[in-house]
Protein backbone atom coordinates (compact mmCIF):
# COMPACT_ATOMS: atom_id res chain seq x y z
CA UNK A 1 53.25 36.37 123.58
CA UNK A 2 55.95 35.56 120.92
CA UNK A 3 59.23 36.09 122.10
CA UNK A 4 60.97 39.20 119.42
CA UNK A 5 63.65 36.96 118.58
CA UNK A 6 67.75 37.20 119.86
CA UNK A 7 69.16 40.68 120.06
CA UNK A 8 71.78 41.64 118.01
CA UNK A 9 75.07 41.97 119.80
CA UNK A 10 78.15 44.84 118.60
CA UNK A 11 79.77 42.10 117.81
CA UNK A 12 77.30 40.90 115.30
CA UNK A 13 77.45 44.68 113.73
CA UNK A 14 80.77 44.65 113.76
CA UNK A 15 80.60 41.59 111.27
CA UNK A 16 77.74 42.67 109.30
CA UNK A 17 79.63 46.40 108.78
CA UNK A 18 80.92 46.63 104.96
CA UNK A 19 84.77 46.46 104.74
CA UNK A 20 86.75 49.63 104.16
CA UNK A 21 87.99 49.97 100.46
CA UNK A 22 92.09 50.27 101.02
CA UNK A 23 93.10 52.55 97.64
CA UNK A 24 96.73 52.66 97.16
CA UNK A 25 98.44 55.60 97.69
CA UNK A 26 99.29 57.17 94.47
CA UNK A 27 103.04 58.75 94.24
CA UNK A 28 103.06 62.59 93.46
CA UNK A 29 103.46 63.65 90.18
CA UNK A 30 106.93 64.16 88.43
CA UNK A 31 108.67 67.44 89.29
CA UNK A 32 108.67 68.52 85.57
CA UNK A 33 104.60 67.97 85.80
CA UNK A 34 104.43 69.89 88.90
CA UNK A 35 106.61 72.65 86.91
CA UNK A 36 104.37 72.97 83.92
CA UNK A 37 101.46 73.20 85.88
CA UNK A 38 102.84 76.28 88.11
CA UNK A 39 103.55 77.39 84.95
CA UNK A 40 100.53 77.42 83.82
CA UNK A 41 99.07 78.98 86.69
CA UNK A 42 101.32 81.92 86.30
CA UNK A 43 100.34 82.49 82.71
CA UNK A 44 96.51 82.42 83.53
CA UNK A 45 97.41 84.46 85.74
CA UNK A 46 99.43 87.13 84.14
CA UNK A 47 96.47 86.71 80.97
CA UNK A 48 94.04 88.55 83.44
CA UNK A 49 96.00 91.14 84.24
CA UNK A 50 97.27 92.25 80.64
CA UNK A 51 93.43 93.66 79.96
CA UNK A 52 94.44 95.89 82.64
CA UNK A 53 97.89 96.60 81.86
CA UNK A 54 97.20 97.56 78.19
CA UNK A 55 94.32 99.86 79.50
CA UNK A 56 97.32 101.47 81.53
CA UNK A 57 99.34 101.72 78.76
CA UNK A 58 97.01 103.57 76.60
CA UNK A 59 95.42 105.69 78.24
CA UNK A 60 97.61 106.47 81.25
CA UNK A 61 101.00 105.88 80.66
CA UNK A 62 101.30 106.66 76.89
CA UNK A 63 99.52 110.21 77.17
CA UNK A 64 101.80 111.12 80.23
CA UNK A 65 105.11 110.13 78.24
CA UNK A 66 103.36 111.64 75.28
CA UNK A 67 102.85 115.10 77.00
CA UNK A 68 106.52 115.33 78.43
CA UNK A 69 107.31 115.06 74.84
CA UNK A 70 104.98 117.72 73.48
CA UNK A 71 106.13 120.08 76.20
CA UNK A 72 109.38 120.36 74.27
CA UNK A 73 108.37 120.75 70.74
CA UNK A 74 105.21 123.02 68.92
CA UNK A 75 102.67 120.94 68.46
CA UNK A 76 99.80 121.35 66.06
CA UNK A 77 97.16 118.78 65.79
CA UNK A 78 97.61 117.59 61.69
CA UNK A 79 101.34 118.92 61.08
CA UNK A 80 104.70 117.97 62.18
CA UNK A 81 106.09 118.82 65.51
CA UNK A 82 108.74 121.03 66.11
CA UNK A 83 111.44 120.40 68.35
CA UNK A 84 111.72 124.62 70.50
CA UNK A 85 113.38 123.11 73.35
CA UNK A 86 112.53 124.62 76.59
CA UNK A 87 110.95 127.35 74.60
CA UNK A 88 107.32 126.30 76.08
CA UNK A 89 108.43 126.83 79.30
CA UNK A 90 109.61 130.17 79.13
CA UNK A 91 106.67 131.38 77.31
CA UNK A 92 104.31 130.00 80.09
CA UNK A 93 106.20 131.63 82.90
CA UNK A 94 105.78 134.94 81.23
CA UNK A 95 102.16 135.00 80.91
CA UNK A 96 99.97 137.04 83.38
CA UNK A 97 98.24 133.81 84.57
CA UNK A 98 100.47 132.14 85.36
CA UNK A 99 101.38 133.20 89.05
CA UNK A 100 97.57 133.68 89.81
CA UNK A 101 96.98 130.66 88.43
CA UNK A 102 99.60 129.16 91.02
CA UNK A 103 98.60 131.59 93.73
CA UNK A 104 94.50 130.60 93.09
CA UNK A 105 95.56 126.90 93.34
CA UNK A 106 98.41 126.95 96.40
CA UNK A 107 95.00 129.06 97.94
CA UNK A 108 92.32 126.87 97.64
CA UNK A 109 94.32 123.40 98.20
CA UNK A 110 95.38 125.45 101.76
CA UNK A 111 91.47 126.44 102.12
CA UNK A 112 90.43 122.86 101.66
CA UNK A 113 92.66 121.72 103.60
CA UNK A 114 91.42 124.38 106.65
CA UNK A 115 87.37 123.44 105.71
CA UNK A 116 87.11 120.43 104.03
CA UNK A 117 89.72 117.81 105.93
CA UNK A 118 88.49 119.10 109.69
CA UNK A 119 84.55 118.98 108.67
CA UNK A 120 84.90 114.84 107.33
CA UNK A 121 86.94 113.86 110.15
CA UNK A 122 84.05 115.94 113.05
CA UNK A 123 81.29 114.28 110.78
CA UNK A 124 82.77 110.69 111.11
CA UNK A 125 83.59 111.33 114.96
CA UNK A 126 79.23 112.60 115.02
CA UNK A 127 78.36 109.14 113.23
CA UNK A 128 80.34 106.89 115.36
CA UNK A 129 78.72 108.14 118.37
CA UNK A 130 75.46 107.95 117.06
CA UNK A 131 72.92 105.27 118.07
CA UNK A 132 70.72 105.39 116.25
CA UNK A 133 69.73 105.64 112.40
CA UNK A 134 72.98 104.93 111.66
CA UNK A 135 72.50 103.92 107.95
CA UNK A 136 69.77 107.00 106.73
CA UNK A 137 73.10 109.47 107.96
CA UNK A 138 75.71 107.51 106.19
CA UNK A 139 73.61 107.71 102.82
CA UNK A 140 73.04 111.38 104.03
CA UNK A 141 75.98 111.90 104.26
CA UNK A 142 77.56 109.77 101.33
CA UNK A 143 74.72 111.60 98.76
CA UNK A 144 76.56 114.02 97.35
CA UNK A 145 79.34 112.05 96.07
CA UNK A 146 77.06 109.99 93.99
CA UNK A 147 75.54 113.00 92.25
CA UNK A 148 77.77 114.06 88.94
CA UNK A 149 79.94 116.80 89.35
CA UNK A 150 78.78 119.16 86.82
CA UNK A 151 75.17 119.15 88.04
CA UNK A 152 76.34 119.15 91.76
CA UNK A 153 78.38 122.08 90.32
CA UNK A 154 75.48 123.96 88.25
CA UNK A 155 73.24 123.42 91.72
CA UNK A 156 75.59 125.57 93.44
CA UNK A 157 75.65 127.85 90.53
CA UNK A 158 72.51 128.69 91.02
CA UNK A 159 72.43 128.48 94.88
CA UNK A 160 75.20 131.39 94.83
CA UNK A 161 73.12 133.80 92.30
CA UNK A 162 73.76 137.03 93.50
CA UNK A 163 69.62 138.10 92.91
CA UNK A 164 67.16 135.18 93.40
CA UNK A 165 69.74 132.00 94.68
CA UNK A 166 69.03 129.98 97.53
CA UNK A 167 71.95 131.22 99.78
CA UNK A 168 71.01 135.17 99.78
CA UNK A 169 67.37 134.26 99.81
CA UNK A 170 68.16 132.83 103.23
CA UNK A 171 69.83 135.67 104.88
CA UNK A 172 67.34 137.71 103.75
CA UNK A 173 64.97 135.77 105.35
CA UNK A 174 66.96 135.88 108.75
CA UNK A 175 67.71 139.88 108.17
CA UNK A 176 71.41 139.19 107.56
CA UNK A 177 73.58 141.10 104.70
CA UNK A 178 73.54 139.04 101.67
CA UNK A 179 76.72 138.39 99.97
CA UNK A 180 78.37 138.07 95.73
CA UNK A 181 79.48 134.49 96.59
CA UNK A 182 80.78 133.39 93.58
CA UNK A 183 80.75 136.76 91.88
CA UNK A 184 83.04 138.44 94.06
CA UNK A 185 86.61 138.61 93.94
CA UNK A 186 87.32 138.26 97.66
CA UNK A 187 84.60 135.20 97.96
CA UNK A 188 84.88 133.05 95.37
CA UNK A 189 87.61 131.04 95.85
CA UNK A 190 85.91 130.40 99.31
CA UNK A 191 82.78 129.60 97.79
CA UNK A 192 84.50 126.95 95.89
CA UNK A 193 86.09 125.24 97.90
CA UNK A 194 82.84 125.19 99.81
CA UNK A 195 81.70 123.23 96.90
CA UNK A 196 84.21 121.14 96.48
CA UNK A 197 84.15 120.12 100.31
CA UNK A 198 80.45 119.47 100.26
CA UNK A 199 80.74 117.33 96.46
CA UNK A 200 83.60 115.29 97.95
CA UNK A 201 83.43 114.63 101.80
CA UNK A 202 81.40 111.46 101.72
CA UNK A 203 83.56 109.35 100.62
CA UNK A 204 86.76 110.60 102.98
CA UNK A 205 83.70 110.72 105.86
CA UNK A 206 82.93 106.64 105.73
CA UNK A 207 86.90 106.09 105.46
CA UNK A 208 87.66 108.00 108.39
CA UNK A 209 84.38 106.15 110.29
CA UNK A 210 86.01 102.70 109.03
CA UNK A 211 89.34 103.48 111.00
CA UNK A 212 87.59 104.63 113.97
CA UNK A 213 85.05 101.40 114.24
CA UNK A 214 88.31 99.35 114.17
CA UNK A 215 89.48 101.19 117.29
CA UNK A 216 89.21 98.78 120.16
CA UNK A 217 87.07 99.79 122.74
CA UNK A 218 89.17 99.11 125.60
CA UNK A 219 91.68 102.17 125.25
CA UNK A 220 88.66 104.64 125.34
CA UNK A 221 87.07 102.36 128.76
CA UNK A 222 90.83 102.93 130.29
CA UNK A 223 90.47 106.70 129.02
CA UNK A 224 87.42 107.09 130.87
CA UNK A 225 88.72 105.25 133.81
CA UNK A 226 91.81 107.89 133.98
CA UNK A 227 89.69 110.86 133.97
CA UNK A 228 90.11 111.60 130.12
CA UNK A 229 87.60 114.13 128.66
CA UNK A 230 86.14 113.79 125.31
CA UNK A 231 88.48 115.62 123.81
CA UNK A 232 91.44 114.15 125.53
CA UNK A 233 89.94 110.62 124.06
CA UNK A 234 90.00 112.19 120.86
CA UNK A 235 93.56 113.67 121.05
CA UNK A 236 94.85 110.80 122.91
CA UNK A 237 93.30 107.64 121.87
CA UNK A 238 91.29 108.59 118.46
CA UNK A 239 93.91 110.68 116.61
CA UNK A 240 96.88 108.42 117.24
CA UNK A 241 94.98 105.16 116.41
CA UNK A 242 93.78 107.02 112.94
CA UNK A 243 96.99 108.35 112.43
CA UNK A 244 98.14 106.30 108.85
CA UNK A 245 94.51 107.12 107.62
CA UNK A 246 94.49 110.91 108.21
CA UNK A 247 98.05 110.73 106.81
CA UNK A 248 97.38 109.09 103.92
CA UNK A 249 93.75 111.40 103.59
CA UNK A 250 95.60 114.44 103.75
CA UNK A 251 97.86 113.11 100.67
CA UNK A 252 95.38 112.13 98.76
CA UNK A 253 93.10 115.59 99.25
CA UNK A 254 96.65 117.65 98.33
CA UNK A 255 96.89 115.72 95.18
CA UNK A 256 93.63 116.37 94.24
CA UNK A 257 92.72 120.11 95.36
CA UNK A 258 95.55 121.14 93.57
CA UNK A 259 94.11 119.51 90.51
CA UNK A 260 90.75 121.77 90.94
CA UNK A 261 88.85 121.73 87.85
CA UNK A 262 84.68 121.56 87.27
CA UNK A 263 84.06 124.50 90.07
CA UNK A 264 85.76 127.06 88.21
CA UNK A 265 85.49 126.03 85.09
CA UNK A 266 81.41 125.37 85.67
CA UNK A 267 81.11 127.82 88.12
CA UNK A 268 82.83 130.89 87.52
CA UNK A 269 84.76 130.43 84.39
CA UNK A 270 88.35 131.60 85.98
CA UNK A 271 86.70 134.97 86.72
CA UNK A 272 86.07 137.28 88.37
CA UNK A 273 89.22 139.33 87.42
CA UNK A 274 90.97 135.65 87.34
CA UNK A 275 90.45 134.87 91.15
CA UNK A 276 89.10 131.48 90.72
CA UNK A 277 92.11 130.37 87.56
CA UNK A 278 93.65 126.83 88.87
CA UNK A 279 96.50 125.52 86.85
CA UNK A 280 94.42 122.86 85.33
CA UNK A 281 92.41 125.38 84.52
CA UNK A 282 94.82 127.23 82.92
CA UNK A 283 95.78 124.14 81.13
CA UNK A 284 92.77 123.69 78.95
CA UNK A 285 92.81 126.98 77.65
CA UNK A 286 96.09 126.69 76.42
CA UNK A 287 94.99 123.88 74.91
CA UNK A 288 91.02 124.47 73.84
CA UNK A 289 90.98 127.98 73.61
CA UNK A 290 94.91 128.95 72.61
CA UNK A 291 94.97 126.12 70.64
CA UNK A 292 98.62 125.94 72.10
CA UNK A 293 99.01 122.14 73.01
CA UNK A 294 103.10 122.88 73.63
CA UNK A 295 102.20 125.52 76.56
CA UNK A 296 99.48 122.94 77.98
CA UNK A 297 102.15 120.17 78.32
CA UNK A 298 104.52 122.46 79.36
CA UNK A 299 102.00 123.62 82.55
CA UNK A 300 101.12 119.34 82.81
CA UNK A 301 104.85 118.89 83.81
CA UNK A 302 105.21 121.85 86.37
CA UNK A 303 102.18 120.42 88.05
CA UNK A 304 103.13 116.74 87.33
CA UNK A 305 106.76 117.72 89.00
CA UNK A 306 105.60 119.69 91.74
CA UNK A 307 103.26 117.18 93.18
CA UNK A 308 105.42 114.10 92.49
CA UNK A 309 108.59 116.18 94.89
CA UNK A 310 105.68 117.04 97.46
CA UNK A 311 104.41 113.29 97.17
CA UNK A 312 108.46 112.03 97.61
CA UNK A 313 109.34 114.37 100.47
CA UNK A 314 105.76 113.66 102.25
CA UNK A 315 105.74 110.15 102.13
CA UNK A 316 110.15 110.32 102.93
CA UNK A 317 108.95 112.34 106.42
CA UNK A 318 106.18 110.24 107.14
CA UNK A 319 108.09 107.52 106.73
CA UNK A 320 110.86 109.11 108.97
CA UNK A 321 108.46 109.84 111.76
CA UNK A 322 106.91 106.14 111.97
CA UNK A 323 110.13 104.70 112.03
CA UNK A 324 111.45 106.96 114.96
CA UNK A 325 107.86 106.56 116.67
């Protein structure tokens, strides 16, 4: 048998191993290089974000400023504007609409606020207990928000028909009075914001089930330890732990039930006997149908005031109440 030959020691690797390449250390670069390039990072920088800015600027910021100035002067579209002062203002005030207008929108944005910010918050609360087909619910529920709001408006139109919609067809079905919905005074402002709740609660439903996945599950395990019922868990551990969101939710749902547009405009067209006119409402037909852009301005910075002093002295007690908390 021939003998395999010696066996290579570590010693003999070691020796055979390729040297390590030694670079030199290279000394940073001058502090007038490092300057430019920071420099040049913040322009890059501040390049991407002027496509923004100048979409801002023209078509946000330059049509607000643009309608505080119109509310001051009579405004025709193709002539020069005339400077009336506070004129705009005081014919606004005087017209019929106006306080139903105010009293239609302070209505529904308290109506929304009693339907359509308890029914999210319940619906998230249903989904984060499910176990089950977790994902079909969520688009479920999250549907509505990706239909347009005209058509999701013009379904209900037609769901509300006082002779062959959906909605009376059902009661008859179930031998129940039917009901004018949309066509009557007393219901229509309910049957909005019906609509508007059911158009807009999918989004503020995955928010609100977002805050309350990121609950840790230990303070509802000690809940259950103490005794706590569910609804002690959800007034004890749930509410206070989703306290910022539903905060911040209820701001957001103020801001924008008080700007209530497509339902009664789609809908109901301000009637009947102007229970469903909104101020925005109101707004466009001062402007499409008065062809009185100074009054529509005017009405823009009521609103615009109004909701920027509820926004300050909101987020001022908020504010106020976390601090002493």
């Amino acid at each position: 048998m021939k003998h395999p030959g010696p066996i290579p020691t570590k010693t003999a690797e070691r020796r055979t191993r390729p040297a390590i390449e030694v670079r030199p250390v290279q000394a940073p670069p001058p502090a007038g290089d490092r300057r430019r390039r920071r420099l040049a990072d913040q322009g890059r920088a501040y390049a991407f974000l002027l496509g923004g800015l100048i979409c801002f600027a023209l078509f946000s910021w330059y049509p607000a400023i643009r309608a505080v100035v119109i509310a001051f002067q009579k405004y025709t579209p193709g002539a020069d504007p005339e400077w009336v002062g506070t004129a705009n203002f005081t014919r606004v005030v005087q017209d019929p609409e106006f306080a139903a207008a105010w009293r239609n929108t302070l209505t529904f944005t308290l109506l929304a606020l009693l339907i359509g910010f308890a029914i999210p918050f319940v619906l998230a609360l249903v989904l984060n207990e499910l176990r089950h087909a977790k994902a079909f619910f969520r688009v479920v529920v999250y549907l509505p928000v990706m239909i347009p709001p005209v058509v999701s408006a013009l379904l209900w139109k037609w769901f509300y028909d006082p002779g062959a919609g959906l909605a009376n067809e059902a009661l008859r079905l179930l031998h129940l009075p039917t009901s004018n919905w949309s066509n009557g005074a007393d219901t229509a402002l309910v049957s909005l914001v019906i609509v508007a709740t059911w158009a807009n609660m999918g989004g503020t439903v995955l928010i609100y089930l977002a805050a309350l996945q990121s609950i840790p599950g230990e303070l509802y395990e000690a809940a259950e330890l103490d005794g706590a019922s569910l609804l002690q868990r959800v007034r004890h551990v749930t509410i206070p732990q989703t306290r910022f969101v539903i905060l911040m939710l209820m701001l957001l749902q103020i801001i924008a039930t008080m700007q209530v547009f497509t339902e009664p405009f789609v809908i109901t067209g301000g009637g009947p006997e102007n229970a469903t006119v909104t101020v925005l409402y109101l707004i466009y037909k001062y402007a499409f149908l008065y062809n009185d852009f100074g009054g529509a301005c005017a009405l823009s910075v009521m609103l615009l005031l109004l909701l920027g002093l509820f926004s300050a002295a909101y987020l001022r007690l908020t504010r106020t109440d976390g601090e002493t908390a």
